[in-house]
PDB file of N, CA and C in Angstrom:
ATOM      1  N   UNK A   1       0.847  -1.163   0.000  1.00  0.00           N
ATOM      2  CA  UNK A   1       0.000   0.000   0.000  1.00  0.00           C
ATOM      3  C   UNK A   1       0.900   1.237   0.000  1.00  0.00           C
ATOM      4  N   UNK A   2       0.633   1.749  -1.075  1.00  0.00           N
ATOM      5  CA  UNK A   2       1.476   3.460  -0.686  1.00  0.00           C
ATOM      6  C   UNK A   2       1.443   4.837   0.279  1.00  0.00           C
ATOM      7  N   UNK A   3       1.880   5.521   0.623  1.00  0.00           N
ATOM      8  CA  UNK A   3       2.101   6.165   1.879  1.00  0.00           C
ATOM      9  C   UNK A   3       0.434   6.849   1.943  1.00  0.00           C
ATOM     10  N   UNK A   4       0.840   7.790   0.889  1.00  0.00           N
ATOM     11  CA  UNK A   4      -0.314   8.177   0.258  1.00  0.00           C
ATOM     12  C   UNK A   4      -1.884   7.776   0.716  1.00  0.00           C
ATOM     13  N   UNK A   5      -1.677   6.464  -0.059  1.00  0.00           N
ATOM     14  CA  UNK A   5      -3.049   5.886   0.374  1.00  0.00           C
ATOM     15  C   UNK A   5      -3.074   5.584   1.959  1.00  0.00           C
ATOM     16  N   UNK A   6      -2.290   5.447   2.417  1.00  0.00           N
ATOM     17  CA  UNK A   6      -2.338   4.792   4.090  1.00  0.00           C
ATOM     18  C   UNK A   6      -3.035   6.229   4.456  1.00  0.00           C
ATOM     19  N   UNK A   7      -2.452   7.329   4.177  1.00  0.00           N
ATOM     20  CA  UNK A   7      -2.660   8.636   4.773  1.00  0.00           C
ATOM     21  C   UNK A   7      -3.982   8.731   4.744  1.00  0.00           C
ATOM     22  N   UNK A   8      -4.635   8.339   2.941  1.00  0.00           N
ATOM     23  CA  UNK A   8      -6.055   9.098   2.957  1.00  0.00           C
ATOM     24  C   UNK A   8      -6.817   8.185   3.721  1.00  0.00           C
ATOM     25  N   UNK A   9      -6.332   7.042   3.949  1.00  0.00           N
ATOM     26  CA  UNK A   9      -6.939   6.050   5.571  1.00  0.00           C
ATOM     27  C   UNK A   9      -7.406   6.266   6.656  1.00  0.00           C
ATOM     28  N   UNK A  10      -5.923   6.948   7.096  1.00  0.00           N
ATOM     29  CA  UNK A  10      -5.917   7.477   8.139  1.00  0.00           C
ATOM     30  C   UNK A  10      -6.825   8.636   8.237  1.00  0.00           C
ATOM     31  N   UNK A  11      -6.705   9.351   7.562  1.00  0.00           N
ATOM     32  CA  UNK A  11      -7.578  10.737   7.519  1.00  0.00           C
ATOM     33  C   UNK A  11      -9.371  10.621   7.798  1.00  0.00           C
ATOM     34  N   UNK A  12      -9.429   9.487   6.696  1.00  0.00           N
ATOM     35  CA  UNK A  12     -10.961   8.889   6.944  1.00  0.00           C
ATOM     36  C   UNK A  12     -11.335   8.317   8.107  1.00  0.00           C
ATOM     37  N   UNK A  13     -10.720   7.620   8.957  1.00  0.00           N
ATOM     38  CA  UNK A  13     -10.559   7.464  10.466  1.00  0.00           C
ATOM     39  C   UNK A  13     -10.720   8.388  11.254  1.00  0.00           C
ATOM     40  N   UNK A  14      -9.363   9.305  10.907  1.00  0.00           N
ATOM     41  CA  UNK A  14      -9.642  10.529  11.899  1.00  0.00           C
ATOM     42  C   UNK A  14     -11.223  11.529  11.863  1.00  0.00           C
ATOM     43  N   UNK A  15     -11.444  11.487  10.922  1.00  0.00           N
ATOM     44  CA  UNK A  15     -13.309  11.818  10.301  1.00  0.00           C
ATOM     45  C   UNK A  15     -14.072  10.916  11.165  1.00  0.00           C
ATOM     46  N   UNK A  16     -13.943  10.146  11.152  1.00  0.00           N
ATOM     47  CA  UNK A  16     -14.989   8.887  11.710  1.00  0.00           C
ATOM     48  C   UNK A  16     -15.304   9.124  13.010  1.00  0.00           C
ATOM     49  N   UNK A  17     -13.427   9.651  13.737  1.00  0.00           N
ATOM     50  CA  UNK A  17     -13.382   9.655  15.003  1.00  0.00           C
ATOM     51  C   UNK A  17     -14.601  10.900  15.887  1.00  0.00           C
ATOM     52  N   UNK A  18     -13.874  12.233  15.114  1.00  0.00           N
ATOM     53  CA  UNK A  18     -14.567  13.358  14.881  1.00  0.00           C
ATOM     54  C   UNK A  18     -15.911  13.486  14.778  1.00  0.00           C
ATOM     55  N   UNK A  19     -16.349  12.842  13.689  1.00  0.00           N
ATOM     56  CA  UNK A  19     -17.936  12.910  13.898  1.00  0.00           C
ATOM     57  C   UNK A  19     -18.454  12.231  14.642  1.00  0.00           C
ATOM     58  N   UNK A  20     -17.899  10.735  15.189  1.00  0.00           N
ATOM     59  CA  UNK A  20     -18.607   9.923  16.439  1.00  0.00           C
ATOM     60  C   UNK A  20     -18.788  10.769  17.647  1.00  0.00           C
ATOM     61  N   UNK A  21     -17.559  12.214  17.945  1.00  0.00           N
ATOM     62  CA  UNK A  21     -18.166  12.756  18.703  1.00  0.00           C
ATOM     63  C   UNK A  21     -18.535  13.855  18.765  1.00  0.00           C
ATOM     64  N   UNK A  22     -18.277  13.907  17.860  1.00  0.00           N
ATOM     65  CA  UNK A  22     -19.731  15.115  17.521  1.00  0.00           C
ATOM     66  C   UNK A  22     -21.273  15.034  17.790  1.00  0.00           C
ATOM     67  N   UNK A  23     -21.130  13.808  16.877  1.00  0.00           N
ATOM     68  CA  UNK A  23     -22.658  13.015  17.233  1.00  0.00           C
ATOM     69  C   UNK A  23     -23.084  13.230  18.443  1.00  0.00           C
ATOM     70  N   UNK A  24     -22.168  12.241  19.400  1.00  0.00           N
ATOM     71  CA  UNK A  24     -21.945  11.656  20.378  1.00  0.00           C
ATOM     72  C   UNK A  24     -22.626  13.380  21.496  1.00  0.00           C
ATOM     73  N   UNK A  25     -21.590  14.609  21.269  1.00  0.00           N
ATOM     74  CA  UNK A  25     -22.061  15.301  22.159  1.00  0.00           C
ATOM     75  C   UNK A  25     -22.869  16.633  21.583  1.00  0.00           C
ATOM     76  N   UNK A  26     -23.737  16.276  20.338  1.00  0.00           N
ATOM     77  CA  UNK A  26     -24.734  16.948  19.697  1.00  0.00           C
ATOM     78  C   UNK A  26     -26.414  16.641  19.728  1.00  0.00           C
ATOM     79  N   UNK A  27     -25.916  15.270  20.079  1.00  0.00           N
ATOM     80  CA  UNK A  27     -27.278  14.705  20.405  1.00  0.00           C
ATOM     81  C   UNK A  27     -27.899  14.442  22.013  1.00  0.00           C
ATOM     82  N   UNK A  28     -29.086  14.733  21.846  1.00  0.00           N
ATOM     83  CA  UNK A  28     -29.520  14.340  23.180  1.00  0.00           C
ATOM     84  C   UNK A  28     -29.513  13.094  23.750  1.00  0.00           C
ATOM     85  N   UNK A  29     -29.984  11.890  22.846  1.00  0.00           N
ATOM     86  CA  UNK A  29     -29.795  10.612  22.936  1.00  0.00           C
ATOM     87  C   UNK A  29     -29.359   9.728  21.813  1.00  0.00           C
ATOM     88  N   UNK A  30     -27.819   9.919  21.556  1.00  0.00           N
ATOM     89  CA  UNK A  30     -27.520   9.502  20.822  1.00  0.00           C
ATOM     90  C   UNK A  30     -27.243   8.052  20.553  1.00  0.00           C
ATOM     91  N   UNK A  31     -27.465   7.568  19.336  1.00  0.00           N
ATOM     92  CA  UNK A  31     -27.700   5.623  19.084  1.00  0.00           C
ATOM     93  C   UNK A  31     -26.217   4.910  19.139  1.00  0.00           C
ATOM     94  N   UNK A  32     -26.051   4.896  20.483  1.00  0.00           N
ATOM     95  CA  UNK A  32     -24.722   3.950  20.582  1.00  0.00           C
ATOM     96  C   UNK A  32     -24.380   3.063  19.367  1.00  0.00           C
ATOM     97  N   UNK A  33     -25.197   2.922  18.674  1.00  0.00           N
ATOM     98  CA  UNK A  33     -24.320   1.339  17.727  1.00  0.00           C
ATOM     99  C   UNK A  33     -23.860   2.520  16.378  1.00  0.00           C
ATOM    100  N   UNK A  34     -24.377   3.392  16.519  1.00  0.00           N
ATOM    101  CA  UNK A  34     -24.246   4.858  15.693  1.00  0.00           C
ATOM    102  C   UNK A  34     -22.395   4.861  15.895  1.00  0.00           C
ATOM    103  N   UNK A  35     -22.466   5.774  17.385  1.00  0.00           N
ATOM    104  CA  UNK A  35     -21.632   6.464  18.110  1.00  0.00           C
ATOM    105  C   UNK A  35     -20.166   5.460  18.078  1.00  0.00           C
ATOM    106  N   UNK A  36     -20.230   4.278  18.497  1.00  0.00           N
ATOM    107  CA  UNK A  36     -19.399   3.037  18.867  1.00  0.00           C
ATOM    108  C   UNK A  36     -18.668   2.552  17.439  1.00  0.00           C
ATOM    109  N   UNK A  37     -20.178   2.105  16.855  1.00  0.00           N
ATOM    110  CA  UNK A  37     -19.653   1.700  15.620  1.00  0.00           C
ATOM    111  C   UNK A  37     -18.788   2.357  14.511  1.00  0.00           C
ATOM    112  N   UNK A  38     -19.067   3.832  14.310  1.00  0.00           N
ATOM    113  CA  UNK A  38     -18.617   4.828  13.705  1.00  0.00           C
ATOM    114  C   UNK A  38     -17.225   5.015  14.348  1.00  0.00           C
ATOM    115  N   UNK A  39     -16.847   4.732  15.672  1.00  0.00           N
ATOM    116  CA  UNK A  39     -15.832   4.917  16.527  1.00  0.00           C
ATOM    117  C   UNK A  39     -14.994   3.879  15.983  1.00  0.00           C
ATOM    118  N   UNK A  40     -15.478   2.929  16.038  1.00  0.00           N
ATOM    119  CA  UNK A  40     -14.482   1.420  15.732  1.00  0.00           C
ATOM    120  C   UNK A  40     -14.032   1.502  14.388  1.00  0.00           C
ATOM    121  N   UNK A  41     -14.898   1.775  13.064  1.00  0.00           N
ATOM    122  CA  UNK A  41     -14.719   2.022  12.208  1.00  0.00           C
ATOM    123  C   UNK A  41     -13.480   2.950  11.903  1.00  0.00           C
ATOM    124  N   UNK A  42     -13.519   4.448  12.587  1.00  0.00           N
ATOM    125  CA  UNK A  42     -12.594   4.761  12.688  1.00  0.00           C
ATOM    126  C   UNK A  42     -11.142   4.644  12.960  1.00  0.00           C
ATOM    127  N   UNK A  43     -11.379   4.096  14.325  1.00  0.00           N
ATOM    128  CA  UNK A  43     -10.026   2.686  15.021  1.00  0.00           C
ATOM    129  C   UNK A  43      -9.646   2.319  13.945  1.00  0.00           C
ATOM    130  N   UNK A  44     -10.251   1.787  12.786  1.00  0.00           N
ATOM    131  CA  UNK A  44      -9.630   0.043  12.170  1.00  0.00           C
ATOM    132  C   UNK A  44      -8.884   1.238  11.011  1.00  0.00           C
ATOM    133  N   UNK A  45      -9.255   2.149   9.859  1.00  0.00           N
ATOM    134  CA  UNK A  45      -8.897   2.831   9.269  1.00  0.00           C
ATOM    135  C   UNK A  45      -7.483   3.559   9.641  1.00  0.00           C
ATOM    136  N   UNK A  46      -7.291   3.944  11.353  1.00  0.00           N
ATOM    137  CA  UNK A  46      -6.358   4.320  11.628  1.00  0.00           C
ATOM    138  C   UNK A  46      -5.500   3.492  11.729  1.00  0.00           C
ATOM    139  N   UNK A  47      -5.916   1.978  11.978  1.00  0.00           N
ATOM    140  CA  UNK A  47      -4.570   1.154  12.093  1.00  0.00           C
ATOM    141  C   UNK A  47      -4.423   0.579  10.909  1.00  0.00           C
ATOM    142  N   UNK A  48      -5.025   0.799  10.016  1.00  0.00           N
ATOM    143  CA  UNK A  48      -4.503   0.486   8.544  1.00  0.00           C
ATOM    144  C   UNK A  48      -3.567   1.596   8.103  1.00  0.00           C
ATOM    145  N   UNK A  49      -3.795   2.938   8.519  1.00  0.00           N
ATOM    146  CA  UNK A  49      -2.512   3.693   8.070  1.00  0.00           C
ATOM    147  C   UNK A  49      -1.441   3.737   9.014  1.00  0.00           C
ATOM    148  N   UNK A  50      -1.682   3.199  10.298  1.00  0.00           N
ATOM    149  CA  UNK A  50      -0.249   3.221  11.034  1.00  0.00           C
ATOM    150  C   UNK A  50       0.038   2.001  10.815  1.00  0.00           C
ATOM    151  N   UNK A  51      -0.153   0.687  10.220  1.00  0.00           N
ATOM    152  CA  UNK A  51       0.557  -0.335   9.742  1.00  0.00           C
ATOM    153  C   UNK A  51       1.715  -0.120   9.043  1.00  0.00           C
ATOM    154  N   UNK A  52       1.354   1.271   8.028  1.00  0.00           N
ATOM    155  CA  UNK A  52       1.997   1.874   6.781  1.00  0.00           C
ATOM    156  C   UNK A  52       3.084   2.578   7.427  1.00  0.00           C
ATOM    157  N   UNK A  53       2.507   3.684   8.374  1.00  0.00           N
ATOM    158  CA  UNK A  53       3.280   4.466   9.024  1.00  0.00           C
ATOM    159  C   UNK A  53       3.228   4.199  10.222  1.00  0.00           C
ATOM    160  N   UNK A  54       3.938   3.218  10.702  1.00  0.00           N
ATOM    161  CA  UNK A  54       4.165   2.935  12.418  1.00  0.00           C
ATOM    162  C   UNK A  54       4.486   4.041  13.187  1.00  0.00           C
ATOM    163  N   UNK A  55       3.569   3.881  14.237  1.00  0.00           N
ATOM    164  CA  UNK A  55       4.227   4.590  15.449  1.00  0.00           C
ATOM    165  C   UNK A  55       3.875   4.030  16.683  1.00  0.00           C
ATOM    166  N   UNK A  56       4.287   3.677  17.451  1.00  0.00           N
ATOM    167  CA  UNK A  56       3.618   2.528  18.674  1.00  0.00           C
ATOM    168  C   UNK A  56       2.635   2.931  19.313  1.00  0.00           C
ATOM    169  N   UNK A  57       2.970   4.551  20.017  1.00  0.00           N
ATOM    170  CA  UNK A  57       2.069   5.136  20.795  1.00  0.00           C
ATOM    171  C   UNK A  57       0.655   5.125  20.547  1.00  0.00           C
ATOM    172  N   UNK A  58       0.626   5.507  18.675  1.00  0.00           N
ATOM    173  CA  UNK A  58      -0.587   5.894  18.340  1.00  0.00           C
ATOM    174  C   UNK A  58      -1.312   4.426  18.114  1.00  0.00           C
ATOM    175  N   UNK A  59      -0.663   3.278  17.790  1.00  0.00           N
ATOM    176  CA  UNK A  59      -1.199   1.927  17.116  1.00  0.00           C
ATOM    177  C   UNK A  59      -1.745   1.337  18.688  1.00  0.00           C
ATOM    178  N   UNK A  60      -1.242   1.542  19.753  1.00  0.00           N
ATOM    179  CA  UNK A  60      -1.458   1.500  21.219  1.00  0.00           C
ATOM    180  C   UNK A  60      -2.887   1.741  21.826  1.00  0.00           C
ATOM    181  N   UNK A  61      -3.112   3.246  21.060  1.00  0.00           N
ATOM    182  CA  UNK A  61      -3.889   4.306  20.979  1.00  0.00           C
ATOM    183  C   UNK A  61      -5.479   3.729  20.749  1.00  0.00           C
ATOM    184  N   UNK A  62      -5.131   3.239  19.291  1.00  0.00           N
ATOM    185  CA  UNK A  62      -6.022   2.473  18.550  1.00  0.00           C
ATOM    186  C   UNK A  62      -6.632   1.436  18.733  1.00  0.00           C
ATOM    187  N   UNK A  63      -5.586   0.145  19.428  1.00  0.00           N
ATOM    188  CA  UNK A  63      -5.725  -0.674  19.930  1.00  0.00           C
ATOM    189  C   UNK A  63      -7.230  -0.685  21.421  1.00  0.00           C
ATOM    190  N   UNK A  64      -6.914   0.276  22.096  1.00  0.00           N
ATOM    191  CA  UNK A  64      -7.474   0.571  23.482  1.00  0.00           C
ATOM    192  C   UNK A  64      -8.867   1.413  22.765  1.00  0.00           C
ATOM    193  N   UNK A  65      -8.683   2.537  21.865  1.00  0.00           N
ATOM    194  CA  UNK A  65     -10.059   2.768  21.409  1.00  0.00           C
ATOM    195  C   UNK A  65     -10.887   1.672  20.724  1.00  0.00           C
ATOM    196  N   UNK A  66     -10.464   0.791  20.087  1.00  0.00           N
ATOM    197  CA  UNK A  66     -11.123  -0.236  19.480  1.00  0.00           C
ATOM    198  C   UNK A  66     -11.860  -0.649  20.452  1.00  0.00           C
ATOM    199  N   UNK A  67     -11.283  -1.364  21.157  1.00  0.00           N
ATOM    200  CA  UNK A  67     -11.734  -2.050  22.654  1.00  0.00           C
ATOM    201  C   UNK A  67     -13.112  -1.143  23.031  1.00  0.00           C
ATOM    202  N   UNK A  68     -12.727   0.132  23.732  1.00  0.00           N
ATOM    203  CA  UNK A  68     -13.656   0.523  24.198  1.00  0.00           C
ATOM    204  C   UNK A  68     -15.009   0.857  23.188  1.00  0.00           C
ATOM    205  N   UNK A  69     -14.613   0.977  21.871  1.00  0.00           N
ATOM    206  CA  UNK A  69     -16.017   0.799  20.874  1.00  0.00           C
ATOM    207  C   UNK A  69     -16.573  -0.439  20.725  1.00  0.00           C
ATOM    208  N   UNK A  70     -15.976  -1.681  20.961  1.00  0.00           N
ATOM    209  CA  UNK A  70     -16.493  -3.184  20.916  1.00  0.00           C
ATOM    210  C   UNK A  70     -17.150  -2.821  22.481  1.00  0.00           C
ATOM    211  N   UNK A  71     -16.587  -2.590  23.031  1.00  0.00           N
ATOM    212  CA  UNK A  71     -17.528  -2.947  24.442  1.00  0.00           C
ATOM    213  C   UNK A  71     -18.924  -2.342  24.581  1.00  0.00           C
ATOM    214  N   UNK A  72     -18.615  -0.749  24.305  1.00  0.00           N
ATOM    215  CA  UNK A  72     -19.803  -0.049  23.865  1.00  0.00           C
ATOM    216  C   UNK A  72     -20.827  -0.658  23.184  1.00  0.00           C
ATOM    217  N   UNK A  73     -20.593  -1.437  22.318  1.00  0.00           N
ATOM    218  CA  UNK A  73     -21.262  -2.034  20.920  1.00  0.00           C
ATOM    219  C   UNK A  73     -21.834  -3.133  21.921  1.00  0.00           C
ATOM    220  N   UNK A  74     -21.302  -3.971  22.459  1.00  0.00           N
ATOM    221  CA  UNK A  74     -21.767  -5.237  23.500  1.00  0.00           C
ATOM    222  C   UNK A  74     -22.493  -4.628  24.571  1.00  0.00           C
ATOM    223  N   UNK A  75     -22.583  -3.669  25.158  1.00  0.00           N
ATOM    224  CA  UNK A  75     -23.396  -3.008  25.821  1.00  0.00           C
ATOM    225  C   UNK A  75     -24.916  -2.451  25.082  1.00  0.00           C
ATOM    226  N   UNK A  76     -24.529  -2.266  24.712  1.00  0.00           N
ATOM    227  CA  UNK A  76     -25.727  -1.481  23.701  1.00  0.00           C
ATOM    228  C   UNK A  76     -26.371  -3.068  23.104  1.00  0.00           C
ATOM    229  N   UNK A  77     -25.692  -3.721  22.407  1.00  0.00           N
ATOM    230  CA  UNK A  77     -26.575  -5.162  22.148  1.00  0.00           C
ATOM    231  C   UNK A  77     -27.394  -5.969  23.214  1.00  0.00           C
ATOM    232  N   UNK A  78     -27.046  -5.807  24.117  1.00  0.00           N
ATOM    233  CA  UNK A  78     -27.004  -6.481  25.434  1.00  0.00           C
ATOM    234  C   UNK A  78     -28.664  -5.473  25.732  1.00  0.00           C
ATOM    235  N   UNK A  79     -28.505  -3.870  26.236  1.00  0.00           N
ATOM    236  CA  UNK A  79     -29.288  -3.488  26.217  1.00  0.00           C
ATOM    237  C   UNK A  79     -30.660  -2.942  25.376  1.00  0.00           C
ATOM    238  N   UNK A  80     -30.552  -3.582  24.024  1.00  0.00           N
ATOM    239  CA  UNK A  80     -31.210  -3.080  22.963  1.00  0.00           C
ATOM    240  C   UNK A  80     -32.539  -3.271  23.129  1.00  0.00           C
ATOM    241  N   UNK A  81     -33.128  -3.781  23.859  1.00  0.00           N
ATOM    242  CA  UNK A  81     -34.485  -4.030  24.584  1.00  0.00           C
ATOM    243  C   UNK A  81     -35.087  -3.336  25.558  1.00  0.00           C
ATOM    244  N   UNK A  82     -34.038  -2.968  25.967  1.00  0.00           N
ATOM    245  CA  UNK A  82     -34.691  -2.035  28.149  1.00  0.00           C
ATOM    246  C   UNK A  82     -34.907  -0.712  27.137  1.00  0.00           C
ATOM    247  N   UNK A  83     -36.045  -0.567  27.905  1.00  0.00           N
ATOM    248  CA  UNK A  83     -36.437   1.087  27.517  1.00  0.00           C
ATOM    249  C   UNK A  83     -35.430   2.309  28.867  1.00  0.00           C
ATOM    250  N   UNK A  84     -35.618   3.276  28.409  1.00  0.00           N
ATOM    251  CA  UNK A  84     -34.647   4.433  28.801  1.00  0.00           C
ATOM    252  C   UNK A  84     -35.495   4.777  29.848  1.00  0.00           C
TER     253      UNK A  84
END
């Protein structure tokens, strides 16, 4: 994959990240599988361009946000029934 492309990856990630919280603190009740998923999505895009362009801290970074958007996502599945 060329640098290039890793970048416009990354970039689309960093978007993903951005608008999850945007969403996230624009809305009154915003749809976790929205918020999470859009989050993770982001995650995976970013570690496709730091594959390209390593850096530990940030692939670290990614690693631990992933996580916390899968859990989110398992929470929200888990609760997709209970009313608010």
């Amino acid at each position: 994959m060329s640098e290039t492309l890793a970048n416009a990856i990354g970039l689309l990630g960093t978007a993903c990240i951005i608008f999850a919280y945007a969403y996230a603190t624009g809305s009154r009740a915003p749809n976790p599988f929205v918020q999470h998923g859009v989050n993770l999505l982001g995650a995976a895009f970013l570690t496709v361009s730091l594959l390209v362009n390593f850096n530990l801290a940030s692939l670290v970074l990614e690693f631990f946000w992933a996580a916390i958007a899968l859990w989110g996502l398992a929470k929200a599945w888990r609760n997709r029934g209970a009313t608010a």
